[in-house]
Protein backbone atom coordinates (compact mmCIF):
# COMPACT_ATOMS: atom_id res chain seq x y z
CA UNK A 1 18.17 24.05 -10.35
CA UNK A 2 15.13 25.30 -12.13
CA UNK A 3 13.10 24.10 -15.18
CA UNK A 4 10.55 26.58 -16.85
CA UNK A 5 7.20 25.38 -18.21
CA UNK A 6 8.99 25.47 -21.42
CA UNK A 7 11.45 22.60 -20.40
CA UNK A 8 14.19 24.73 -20.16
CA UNK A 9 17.08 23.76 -17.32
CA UNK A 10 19.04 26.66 -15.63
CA UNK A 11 21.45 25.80 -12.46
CA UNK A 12 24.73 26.82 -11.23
CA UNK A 13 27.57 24.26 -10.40
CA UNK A 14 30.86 25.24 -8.68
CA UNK A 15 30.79 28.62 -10.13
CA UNK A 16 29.67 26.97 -13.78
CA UNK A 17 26.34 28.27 -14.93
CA UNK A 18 24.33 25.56 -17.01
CA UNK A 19 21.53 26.42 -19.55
CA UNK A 20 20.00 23.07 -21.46
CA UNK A 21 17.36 23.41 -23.61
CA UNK A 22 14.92 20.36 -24.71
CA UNK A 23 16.75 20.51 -27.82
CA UNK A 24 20.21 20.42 -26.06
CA UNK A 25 18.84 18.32 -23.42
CA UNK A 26 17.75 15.54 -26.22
CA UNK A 27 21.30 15.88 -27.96
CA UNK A 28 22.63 15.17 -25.03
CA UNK A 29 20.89 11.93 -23.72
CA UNK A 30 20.09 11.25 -27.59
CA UNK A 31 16.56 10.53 -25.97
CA UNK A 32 13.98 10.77 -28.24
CA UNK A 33 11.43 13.51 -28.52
CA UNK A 34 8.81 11.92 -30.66
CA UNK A 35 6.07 11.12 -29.33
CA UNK A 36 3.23 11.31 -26.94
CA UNK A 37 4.41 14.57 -23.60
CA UNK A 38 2.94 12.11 -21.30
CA UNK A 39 3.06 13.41 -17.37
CA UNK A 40 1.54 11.03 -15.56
CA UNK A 41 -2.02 11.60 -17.40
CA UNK A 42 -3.92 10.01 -19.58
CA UNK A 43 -2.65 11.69 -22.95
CA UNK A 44 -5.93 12.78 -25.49
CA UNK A 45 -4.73 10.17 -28.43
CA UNK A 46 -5.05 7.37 -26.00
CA UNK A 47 -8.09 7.94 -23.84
CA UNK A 48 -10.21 5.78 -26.91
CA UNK A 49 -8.33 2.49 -26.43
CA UNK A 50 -6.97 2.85 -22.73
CA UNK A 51 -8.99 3.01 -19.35
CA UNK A 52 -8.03 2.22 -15.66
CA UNK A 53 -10.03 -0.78 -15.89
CA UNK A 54 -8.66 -2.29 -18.37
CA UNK A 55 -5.05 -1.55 -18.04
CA UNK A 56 -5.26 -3.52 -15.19
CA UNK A 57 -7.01 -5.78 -16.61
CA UNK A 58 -3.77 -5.79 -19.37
CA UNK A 59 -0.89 -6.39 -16.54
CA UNK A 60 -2.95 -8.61 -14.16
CA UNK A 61 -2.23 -12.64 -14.11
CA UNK A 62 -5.31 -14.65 -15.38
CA UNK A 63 -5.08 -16.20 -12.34
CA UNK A 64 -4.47 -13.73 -10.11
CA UNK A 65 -7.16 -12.87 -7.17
CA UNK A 66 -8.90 -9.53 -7.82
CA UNK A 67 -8.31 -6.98 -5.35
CA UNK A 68 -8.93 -3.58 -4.69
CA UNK A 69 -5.35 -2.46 -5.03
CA UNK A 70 -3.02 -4.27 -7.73
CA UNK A 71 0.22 -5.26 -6.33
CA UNK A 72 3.48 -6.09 -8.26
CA UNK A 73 3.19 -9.83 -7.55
CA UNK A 74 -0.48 -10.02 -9.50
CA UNK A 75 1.38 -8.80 -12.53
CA UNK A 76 2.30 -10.94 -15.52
CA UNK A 77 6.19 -11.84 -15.78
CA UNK A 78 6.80 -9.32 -19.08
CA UNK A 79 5.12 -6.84 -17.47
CA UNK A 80 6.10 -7.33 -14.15
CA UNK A 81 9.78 -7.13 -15.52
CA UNK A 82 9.02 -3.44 -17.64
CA UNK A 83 7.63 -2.31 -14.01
CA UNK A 84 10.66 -3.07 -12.16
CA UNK A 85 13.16 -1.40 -15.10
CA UNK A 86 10.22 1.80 -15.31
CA UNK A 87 10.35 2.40 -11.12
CA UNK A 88 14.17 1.84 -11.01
CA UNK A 89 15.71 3.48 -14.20
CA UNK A 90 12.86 5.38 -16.86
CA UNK A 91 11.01 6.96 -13.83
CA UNK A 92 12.57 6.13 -10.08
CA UNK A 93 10.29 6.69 -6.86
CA UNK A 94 10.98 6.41 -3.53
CA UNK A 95 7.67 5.20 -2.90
CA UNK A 96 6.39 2.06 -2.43
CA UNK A 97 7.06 0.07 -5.78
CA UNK A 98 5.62 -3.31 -4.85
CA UNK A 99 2.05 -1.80 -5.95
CA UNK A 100 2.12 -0.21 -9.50
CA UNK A 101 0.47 3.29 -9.92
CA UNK A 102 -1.91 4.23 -12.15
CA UNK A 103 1.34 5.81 -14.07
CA UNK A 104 3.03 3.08 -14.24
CA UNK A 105 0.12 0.75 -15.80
CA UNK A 106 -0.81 3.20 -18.39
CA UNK A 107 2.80 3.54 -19.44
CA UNK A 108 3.28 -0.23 -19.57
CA UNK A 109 0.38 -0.43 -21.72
CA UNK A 110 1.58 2.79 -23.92
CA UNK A 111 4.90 0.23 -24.32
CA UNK A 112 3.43 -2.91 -24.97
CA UNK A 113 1.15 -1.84 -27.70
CA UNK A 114 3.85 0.63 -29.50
CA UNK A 115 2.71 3.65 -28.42
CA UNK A 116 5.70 6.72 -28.95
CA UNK A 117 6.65 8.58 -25.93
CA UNK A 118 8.61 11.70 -25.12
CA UNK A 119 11.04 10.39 -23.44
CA UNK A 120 13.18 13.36 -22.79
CA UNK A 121 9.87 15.34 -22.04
CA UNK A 122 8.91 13.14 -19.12
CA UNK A 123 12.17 12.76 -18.01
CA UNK A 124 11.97 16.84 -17.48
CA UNK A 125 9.00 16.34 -16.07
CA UNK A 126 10.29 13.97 -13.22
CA UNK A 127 13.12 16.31 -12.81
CA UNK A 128 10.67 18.98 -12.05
CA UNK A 129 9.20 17.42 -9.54
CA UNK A 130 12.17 16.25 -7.51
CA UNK A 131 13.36 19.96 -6.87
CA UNK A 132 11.90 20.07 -3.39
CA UNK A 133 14.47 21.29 -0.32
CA UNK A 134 16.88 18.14 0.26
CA UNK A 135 15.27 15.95 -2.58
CA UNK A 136 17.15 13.07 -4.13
CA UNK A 137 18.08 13.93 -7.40
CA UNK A 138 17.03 11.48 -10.06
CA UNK A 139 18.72 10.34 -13.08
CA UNK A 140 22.51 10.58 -11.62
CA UNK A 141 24.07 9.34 -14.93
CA UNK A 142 22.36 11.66 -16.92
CA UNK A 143 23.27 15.02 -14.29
CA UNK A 144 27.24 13.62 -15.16
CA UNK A 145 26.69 13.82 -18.52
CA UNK A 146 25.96 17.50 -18.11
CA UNK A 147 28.37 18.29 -16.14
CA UNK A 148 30.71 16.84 -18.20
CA UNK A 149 29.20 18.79 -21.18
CA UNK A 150 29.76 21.85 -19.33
CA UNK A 151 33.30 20.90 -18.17
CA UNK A 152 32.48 21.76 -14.39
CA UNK A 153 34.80 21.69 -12.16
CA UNK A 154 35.44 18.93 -9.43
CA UNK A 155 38.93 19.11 -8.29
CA UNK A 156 37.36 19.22 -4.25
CA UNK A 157 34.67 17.23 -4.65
CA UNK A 158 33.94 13.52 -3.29
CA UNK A 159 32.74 11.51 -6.84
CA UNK A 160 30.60 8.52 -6.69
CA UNK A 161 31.11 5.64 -9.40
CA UNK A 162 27.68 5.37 -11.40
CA UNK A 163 26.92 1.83 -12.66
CA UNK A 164 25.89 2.93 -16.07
CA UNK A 165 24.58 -0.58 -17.22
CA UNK A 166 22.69 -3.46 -15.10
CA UNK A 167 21.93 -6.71 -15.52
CA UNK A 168 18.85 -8.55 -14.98
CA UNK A 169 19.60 -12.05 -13.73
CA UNK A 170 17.90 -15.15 -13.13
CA UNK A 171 17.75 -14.79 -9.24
CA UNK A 172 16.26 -10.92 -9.96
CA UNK A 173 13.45 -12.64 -11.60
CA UNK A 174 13.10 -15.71 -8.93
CA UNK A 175 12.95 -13.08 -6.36
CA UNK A 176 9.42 -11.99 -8.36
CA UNK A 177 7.93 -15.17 -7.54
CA UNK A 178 8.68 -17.02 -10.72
CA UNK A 179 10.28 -20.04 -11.84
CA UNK A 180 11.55 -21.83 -14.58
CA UNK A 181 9.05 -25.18 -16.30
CA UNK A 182 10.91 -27.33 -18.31
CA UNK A 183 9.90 -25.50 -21.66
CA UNK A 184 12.49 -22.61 -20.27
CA UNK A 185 9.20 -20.60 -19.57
CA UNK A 186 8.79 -18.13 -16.78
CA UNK A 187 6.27 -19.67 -14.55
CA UNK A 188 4.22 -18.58 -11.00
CA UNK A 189 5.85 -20.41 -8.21
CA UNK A 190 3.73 -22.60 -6.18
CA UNK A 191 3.40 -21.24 -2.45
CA UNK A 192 3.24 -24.51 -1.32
CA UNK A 193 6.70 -25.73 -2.71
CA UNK A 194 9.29 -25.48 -0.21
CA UNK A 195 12.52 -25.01 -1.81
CA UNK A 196 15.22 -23.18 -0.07
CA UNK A 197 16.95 -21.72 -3.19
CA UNK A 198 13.41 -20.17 -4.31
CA UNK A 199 13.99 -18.13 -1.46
CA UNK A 200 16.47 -15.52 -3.00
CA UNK A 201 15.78 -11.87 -2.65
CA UNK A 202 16.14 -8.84 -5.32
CA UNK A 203 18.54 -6.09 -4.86
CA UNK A 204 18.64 -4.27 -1.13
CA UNK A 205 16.84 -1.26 -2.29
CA UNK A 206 13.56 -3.74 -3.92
CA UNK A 207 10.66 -3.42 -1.89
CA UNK A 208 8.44 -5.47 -4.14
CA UNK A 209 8.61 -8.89 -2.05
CA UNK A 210 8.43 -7.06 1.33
CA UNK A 211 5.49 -5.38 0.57
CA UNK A 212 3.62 -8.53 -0.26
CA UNK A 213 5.02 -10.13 2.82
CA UNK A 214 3.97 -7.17 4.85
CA UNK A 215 0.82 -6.98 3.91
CA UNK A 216 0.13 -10.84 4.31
CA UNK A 217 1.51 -9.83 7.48
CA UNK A 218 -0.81 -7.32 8.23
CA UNK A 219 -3.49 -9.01 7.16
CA UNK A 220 -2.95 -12.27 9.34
CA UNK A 221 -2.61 -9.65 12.42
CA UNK A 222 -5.82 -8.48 11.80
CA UNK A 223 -7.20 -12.13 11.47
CA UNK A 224 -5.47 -12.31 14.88
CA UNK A 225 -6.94 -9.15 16.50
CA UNK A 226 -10.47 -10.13 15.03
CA UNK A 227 -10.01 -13.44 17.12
CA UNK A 228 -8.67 -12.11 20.03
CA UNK A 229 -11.42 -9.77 20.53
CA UNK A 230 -14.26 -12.51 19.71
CA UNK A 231 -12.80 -13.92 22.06
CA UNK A 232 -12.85 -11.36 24.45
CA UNK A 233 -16.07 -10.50 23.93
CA UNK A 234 -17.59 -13.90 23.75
CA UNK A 235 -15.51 -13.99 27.86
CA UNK A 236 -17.04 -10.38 28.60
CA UNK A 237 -20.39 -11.52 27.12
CA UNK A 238 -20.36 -14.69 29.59
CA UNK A 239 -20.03 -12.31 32.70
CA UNK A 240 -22.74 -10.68 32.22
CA UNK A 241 -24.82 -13.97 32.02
CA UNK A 242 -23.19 -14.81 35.10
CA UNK A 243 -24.17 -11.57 36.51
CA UNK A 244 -27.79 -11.33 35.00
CA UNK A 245 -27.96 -14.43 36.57
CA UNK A 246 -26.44 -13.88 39.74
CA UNK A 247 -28.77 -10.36 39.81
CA UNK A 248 -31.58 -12.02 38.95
CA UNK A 249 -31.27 -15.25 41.38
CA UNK A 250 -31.04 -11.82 44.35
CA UNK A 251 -34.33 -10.48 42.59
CA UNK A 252 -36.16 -13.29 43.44
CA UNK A 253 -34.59 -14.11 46.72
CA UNK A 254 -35.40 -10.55 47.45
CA UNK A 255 -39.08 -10.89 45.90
CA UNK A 256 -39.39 -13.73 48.15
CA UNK A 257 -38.30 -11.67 51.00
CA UNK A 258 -40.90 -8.98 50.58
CA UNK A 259 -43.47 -11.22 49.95
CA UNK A 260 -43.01 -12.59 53.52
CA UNK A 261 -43.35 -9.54 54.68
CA UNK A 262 -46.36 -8.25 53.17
CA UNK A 263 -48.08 -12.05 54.45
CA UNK A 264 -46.58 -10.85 57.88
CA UNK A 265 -48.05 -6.98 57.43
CA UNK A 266 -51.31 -8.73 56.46
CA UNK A 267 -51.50 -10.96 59.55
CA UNK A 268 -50.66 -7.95 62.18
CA UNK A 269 -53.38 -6.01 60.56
CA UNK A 270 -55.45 -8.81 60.93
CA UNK A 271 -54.44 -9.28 64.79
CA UNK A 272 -54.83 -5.60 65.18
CA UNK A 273 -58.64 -5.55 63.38
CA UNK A 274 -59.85 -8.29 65.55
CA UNK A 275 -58.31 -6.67 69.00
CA UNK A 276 -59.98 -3.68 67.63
CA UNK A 277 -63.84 -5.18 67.30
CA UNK A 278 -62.91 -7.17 70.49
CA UNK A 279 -62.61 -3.64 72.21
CA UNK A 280 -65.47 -1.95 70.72
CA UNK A 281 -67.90 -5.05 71.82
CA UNK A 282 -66.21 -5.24 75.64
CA UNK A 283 -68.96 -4.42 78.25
CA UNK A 284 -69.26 -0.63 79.77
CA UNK A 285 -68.58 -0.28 83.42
C-alpha cells in the first residue's frame, strides 16, 4: 500500500487494484474533513491558547503529584476515559499507553474545548506511518470497508470477525483506579482501601495499570539497590577502619621497634668512642 503526500491510497488486493482518494476515502468512512490537518503537531490556529505546559496542566488531577513524565493514572476520569478510546480506536499505538504523549494531550484538549479536526486526514496520516515491512495495520474495520467497496475477492482467505462496536463498562473504568461515591460520581480510589473487587483489570491488551505498577516497581528496586549498597559501603567503609587501624597499631609497634634500635646504635657508638680514647691514652712500650 502507498499513500502520496496528497492523501491519495493506491494498493493491490488479490489481483484487485484499489485507488481512494480523500474525497472517496471520507465517503467511505463518512469521516469528516472539516477541520484542523492535525499530525501530531501543534496546528498554527491553536498555538495562542494551547502549550505543553498547560495541556498538562488541563488533563492532570488537582491532586495529583507533579512529575516529570505524566502517566495515565494522574489524569482526570473524563479525560482519562477520551485517552483510553484515542490510543485504542481514533489513533492505536503499540507503544506504551499508560503515559499519554504529547499527541495525545493536545488532541484531548483540541476535543474538550470544541476544536474541529480532520478526522479522515489524520487517520491517513496514521496509515502512513504504519507502512513499515511487517507493520500491523491499523484501523481493521475501516481496511473491510474498502475491500468491500472494491468487491475483492476472498474465496481462499482465513477472515477474522471485527468487533465493530465496544462497550465501556463499569469494571473498564474501576480498572483506572476509580470508584463510585454515593452521588454516582467517579471518584480516585484510596490506595489504602483494601477491597478485593477493586482489584479488576482492563482488557488483556491495556497496559495502563501495569505500567504504573511497574514503575512503582522499579522505583522500590531502586530504593532497594540504594540500601543495599549503603549498606555495603557503610561494611566496606568499616574495613578499612579496621585496617587503618590495624596498619597503624604495626606503625607504631614498628616505630617503637626502630626507636630501640637507634637507643641501641647510640649506646655501641658510645662503647666504641670510649674504647677508642681508652686506646689513644694507653701507655707506649
Amino acid at each position: 500500500m502507498v499513500i502520496s503526500h496528497t492523501g491519495v491510497i493506491r494498493t493491490e488486493v488479490n489481483g484487485v487494484k484499489i485507488k481512494i482518494s480523500p474525497k472517496l476515502f471520507n465517503e467511505i468512512t463518512s469521516l469528516p474533513s472539516n477541520g484542523a490537518r492535525f499530525e501530531g503537531c501543534i496546528v498554527d490556529d491553536w498555538k495562542e491558547d494551547y502549550n505543553s505546559v498547560s495541556g498538562r496542566e488541563f488533563v492532570r488531577r488537582d491532586d495529583a503529584e507533579i512529575l516529570p513524565r505524566l502517566t495515565a493514572g494522574q489524569m482526570k476520569v473524563q479525560h482519562r476515559i477520551l485517552h483510553y478510546v484515542l490510543t485504542r480506536i481514533l489513533i492505536p499505538r503499540s507503544t506504551n499507553i499508560g503515559q499519554p504523549t504529547e499527541e495525545d494531550i493536545m488532541l484531548i484538549w483540541a476535543l474538550f474545548n470544541g476544536k474541529e479536526i480532520n478526522w479522515g486526514h489524520l487517520i491517513r496520516y496514521k496509515m502512513k506511518k504504519a507502512l513499515k515491512d511487517k507493520a500491523k495495520l491499523l484501523y481493521p474495520h475501516l481496511i473491510t470497508m474498502f475491500l468491500e467497496r472494491f468487491e475483492v475477492p476472498f474465496d481462499n482467505d482465513s477472515v477474522t470477525e471485527i468487533m465493530c462496536k465496544q462497550k465501556m463498562g463499569y469494571d473498564t473504568i474501576r480498572s483506572f483506579g476509580y470508584v463510585q461515591n454515593e452521588d454516582r460520581e467517579w471518584v480516585v480510589q484510596k490506595q489504602n482501601t483494601p477491597n478485593a473487587e477493586d482489584e479488576a483489570t482492563e482488557d488483556e491488551d491495556n497496559d495502563d495499570d501495569n505500567s504504573s505498577t511497574t514503575l512503582s516497581d522499579v522505583m522500590n528496586r531502586i530504593d532497594q539497590v540504594q540500601t543495599f549498597v549503603a549498606s555495603r559501603l557503610d561494611g566496606i567503609q568499616t574495613r578499612f577502619d579496621q585496617l587503618e587501624s590495624t596498619m597503624g597499631t604495626r606503625y607504631d609497634n614498628f616505630q617503637t621497634q626502630f626507636g630501640n634500635i637507634d637507643t641501641a646504635i647510640g649506646s655501641m657508638e658510645e662503647e666504641l668512642q670510649h674504647l677508642r680514647m681508652r686506646f689513644d691514652n694507653a701507655p707506649q712500650p
